[in-house]
Protein backbone atom coordinates (compact mmCIF):
# COMPACT_ATOMS: atom_id res chain seq x y z
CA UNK A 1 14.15 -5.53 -15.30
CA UNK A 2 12.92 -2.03 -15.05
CA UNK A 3 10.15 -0.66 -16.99
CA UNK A 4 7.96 2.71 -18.42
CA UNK A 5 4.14 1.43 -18.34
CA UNK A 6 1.61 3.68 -19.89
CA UNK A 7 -1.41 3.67 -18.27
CA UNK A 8 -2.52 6.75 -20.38
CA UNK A 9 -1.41 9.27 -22.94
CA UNK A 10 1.43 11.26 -21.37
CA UNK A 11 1.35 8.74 -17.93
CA UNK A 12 4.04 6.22 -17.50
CA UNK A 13 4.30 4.38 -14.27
CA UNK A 14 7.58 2.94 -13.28
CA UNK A 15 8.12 -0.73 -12.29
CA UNK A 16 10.86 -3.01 -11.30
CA UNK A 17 10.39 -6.61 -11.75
CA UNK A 18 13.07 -7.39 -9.78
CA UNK A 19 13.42 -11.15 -10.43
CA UNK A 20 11.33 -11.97 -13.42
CA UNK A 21 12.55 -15.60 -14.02
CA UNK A 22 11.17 -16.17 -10.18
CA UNK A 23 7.84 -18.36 -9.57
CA UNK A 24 4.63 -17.00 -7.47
CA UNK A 25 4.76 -13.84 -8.53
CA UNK A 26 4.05 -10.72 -6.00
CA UNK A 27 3.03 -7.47 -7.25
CA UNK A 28 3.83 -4.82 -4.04
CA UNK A 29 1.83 -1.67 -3.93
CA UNK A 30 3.50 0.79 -1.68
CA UNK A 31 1.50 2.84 0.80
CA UNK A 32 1.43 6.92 1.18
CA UNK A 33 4.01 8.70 0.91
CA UNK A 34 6.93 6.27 -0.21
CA UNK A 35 7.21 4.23 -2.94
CA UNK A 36 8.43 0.59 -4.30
CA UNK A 37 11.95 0.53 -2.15
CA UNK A 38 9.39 0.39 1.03
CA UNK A 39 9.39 -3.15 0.70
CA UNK A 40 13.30 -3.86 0.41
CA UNK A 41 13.63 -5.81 3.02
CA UNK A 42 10.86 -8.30 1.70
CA UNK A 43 12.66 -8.43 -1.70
CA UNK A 44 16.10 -9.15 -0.16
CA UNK A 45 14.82 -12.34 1.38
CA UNK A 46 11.82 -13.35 -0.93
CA UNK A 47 14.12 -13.56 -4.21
CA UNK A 48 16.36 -15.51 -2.48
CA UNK A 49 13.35 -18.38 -2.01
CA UNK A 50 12.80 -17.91 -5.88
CA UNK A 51 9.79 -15.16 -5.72
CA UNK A 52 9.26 -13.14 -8.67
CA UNK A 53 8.96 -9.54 -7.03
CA UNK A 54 7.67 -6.72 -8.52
CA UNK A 55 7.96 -3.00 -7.38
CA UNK A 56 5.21 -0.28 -8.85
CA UNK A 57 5.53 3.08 -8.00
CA UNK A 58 2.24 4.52 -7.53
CA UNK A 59 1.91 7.31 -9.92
CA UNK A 60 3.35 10.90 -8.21
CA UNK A 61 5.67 8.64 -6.38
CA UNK A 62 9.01 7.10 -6.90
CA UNK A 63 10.07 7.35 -10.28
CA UNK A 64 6.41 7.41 -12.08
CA UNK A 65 4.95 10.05 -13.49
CA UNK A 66 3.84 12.80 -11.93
CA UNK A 67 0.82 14.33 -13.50
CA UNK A 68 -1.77 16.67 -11.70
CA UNK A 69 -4.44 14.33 -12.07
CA UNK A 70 -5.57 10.62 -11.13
CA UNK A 71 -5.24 10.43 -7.53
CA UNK A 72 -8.31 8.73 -7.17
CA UNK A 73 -8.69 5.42 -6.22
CA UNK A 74 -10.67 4.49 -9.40
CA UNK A 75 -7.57 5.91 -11.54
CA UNK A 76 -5.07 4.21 -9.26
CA UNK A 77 -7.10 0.70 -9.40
CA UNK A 78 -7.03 1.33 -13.49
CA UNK A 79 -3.63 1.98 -13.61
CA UNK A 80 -3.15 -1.52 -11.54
CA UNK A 81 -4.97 -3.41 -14.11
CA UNK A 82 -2.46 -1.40 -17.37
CA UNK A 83 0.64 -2.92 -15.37
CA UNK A 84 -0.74 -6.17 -14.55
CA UNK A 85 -2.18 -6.41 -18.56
CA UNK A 86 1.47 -5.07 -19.74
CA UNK A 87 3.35 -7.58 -17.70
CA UNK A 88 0.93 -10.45 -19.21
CA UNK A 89 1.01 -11.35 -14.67
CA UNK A 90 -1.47 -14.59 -14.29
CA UNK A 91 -1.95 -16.07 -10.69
CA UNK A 92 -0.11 -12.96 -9.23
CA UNK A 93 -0.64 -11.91 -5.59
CA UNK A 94 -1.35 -8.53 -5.13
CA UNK A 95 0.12 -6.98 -1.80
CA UNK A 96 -1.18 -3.62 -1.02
CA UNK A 97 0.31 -1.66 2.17
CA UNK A 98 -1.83 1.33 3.57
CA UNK A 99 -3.55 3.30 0.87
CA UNK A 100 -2.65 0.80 -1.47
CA UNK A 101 -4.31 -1.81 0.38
CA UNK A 102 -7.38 0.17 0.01
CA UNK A 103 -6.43 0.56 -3.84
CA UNK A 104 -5.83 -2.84 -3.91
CA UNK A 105 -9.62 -3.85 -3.10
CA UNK A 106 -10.89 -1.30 -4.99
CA UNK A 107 -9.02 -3.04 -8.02
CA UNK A 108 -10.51 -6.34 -7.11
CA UNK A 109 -14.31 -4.77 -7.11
CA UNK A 110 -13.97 -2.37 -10.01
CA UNK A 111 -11.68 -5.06 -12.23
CA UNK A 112 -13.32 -8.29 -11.07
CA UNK A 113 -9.67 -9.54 -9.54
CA UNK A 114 -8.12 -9.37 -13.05
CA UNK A 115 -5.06 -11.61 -12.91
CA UNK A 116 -5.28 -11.89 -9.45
CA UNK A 117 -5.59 -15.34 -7.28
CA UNK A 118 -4.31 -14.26 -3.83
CA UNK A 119 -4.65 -10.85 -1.96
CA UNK A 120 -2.40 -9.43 1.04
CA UNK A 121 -3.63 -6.55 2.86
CA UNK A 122 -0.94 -4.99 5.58
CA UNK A 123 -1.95 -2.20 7.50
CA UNK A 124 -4.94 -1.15 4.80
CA UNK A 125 -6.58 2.28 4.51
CA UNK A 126 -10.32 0.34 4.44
CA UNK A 127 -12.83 0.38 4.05
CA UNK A 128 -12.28 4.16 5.44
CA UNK A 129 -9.31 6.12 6.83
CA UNK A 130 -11.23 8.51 8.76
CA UNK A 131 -14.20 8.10 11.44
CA UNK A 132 -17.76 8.50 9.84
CA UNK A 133 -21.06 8.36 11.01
CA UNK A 134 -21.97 4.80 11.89
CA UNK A 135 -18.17 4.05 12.11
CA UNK A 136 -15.58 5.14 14.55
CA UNK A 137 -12.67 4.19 13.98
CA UNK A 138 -9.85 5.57 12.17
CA UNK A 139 -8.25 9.15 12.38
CA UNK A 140 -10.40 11.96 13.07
CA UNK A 141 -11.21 13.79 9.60
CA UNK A 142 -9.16 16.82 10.90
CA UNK A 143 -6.02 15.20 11.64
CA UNK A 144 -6.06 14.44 7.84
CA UNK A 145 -6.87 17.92 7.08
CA UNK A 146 -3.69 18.99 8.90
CA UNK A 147 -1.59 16.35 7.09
CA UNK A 148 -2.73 18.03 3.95
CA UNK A 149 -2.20 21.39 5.24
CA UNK A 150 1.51 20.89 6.53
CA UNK A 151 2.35 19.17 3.43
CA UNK A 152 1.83 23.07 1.59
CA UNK A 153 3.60 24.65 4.52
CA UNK A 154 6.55 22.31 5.30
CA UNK A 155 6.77 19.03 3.35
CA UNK A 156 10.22 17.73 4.58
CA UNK A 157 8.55 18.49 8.21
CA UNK A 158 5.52 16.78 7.65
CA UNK A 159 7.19 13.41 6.57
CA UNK A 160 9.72 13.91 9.36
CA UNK A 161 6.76 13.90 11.84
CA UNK A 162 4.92 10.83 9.79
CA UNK A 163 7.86 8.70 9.71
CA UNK A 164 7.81 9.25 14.05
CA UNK A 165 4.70 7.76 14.13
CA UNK A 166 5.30 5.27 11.46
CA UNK A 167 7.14 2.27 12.93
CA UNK A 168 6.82 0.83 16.75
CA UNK A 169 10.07 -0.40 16.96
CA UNK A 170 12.96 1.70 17.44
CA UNK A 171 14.75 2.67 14.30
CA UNK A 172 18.34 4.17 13.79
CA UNK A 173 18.47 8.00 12.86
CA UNK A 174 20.08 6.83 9.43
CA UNK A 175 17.41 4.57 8.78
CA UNK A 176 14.69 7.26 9.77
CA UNK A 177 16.80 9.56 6.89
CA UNK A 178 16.11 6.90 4.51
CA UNK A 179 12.55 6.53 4.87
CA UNK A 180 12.03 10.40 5.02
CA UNK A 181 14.41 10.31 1.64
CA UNK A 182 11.49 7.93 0.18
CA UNK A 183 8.57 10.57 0.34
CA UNK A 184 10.34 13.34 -0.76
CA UNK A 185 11.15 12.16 -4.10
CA UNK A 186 7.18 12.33 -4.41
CA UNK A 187 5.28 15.26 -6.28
CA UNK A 188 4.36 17.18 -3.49
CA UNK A 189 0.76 17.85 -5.33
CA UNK A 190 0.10 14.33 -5.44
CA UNK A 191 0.86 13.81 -1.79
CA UNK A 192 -1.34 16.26 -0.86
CA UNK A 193 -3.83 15.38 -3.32
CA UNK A 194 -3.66 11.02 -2.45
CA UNK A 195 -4.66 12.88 1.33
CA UNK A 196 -7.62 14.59 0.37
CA UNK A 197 -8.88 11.24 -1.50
CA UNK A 198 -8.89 9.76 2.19
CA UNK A 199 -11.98 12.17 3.16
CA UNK A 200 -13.66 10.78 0.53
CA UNK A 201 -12.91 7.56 -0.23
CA UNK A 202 -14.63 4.49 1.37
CA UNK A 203 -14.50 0.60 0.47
CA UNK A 204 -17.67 -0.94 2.68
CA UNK A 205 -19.18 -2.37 -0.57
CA UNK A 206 -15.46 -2.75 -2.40
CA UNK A 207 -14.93 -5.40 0.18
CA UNK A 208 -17.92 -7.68 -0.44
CA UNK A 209 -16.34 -7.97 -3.89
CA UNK A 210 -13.33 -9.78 -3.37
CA UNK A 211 -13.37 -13.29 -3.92
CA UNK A 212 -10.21 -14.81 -3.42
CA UNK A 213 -8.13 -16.14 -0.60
CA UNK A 214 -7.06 -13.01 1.55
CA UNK A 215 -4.30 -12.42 4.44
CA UNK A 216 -4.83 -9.34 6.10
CA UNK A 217 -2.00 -8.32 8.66
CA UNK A 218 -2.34 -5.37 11.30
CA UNK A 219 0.05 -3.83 13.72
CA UNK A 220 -1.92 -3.66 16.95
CA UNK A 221 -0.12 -0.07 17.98
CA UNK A 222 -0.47 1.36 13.95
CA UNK A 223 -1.24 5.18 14.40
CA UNK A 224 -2.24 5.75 11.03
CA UNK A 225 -4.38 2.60 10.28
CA UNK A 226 -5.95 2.36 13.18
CA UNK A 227 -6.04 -1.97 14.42
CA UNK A 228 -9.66 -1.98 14.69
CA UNK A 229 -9.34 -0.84 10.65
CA UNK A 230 -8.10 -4.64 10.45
CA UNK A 231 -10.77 -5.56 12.11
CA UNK A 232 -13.30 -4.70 10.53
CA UNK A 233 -11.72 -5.96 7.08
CA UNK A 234 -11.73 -9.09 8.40
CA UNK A 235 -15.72 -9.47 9.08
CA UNK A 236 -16.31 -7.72 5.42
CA UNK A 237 -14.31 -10.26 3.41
CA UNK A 238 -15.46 -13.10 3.63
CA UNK A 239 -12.89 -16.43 4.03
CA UNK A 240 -10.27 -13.96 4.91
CA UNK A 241 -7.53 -14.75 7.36
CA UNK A 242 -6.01 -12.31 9.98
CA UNK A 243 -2.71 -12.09 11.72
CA UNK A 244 -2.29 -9.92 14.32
CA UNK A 245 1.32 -8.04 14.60
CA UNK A 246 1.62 -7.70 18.58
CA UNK A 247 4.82 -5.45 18.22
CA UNK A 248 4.40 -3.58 15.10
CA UNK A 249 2.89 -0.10 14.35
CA UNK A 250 2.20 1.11 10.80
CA UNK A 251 5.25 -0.41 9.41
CA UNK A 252 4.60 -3.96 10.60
CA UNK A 253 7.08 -5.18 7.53
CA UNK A 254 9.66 -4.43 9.01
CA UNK A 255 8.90 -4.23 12.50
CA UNK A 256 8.29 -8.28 12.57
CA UNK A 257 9.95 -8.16 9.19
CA UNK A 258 10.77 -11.92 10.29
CA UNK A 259 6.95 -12.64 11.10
CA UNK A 260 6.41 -10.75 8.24
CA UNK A 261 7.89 -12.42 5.61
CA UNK A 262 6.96 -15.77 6.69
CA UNK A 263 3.34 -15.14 6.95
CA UNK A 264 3.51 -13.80 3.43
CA UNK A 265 5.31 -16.89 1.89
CA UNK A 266 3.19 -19.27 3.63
CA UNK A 267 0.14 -17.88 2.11
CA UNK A 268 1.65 -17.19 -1.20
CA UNK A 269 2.99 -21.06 -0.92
């Protein structure tokens, strides 16, 4: 079932809800720049097992809308809560990859974990992207100011050079053309704009919010969210349990897609 949410007048975010009549249901959040198909090879075997799965494109990506505004984590985290009030979800799971993992605890603090009893971190953007005083880990703030720059100058170059440092594992060159094919159906505004909400955006306090039970997976060789990122999510939320991915970069779900998916079903149960 595919559906047009409106999270606001004139903003429609798409979803596919790809086995509705499916228990346990997992709400996927995609990270920057792809969108829902990121996580096909989850879906393939998850549905299988009886998993309701359900796709959101983050708005500017996939087949959402693609407005000039809301790239903020606060509007992203609201328009969370629209899809997961729409879809009348209870007891969901909410899986948040990269930015979206930082979205996703944002959600939890600013919505109080509305309709959700289980979070899944992999490879999340928190509680900050980018090194800042009295924490060093994390990209250096102008590495992120040259993402944003070469996505104005060259945007298919850009996500050809992102999608090189994405995965640890080799990957065929079709397969490389298919992830590349993923960010470029993004607005290329809100790609660059999702970037410049990584100099800002931090989740120290966010974290101390969530209160439910919480798998966090990290790729110990992920380039973009650094492993000590993991870390440090780990010590801030409290109860939390951490698997480390000792072959995986950025794209740990499908590096250890195998370790991946069972680590994911055995906490979603």
């Amino acid at each position: 079932m595919e559906y047009y949410i409106p999270v606001e007048p004139g903003v429609r975010i798409y979803v596919n809800d790809i086995n509705p009549q499916g228990e346990k249901p997992i709400l996927f959040m995609h990270g920057w720049p792809a969108n829902h198909h990121l996580f096909e090879y989850q879906y393939n075997e998850l549905i299988q097992k009886g998993y309701r799965c359900i796709g959101m494109d983050v708005r500017g990506f996939g087949k959402s809308d693609k407005p000039v505004y809301g790239y903020d984590y606060d509007s992203s985290a609201d328009d969370i809560r629209c899809v997961i009030e729409n879809l009348k979800l209870k007891d969901l799971t909410l899986l948040g990859h990269s930015t979206a993992g930082a979205v996703a605890i944002r959600y939890m603090a600013r919505h109080n974990g509305y309709g959700v009893s289980k979070l899944v971190l992999c490879a999340a953007a928190a509680p900050s992207l980018i090194q800042r005083p009295n924490f060093p880990y994390g990209l250096r703030e102008e590495e992120v100011i040259e993402i944003i720059q070469n996505t104005y100058k060259d945007r298919p170059q850009m996500l050809d050079d992102f999608g090189k440092m994405f995965f640890y594992q080799p990957v065929t060159e079709a397969f490389s053309l298919w992830f590349g094919s993923l960010g470029a159906v993004a607005a290329s505004w809100a790609t660059a704009y999702v970037a410049c909400a990584w100099l800002y955006e931090t989740l120290f306090e966010d974290m101390k919010c969530v209160n439910v039970p919480t798998l966090i997976m990290h790729g110990i060789h992920d380039q973009v969210c650094k492993y000590p990122l993991g870390v440090v999510q780990h010590k801030g939320i409290k109860g939390s349990k951490f698997v480390t991915f000792e072959e995986s970069g950025h794209g740990l779900f499908y590096d250890e897609k195998d370790k991946f998916n069972c680590e994911l079903m055995n906490f979603v149960g």
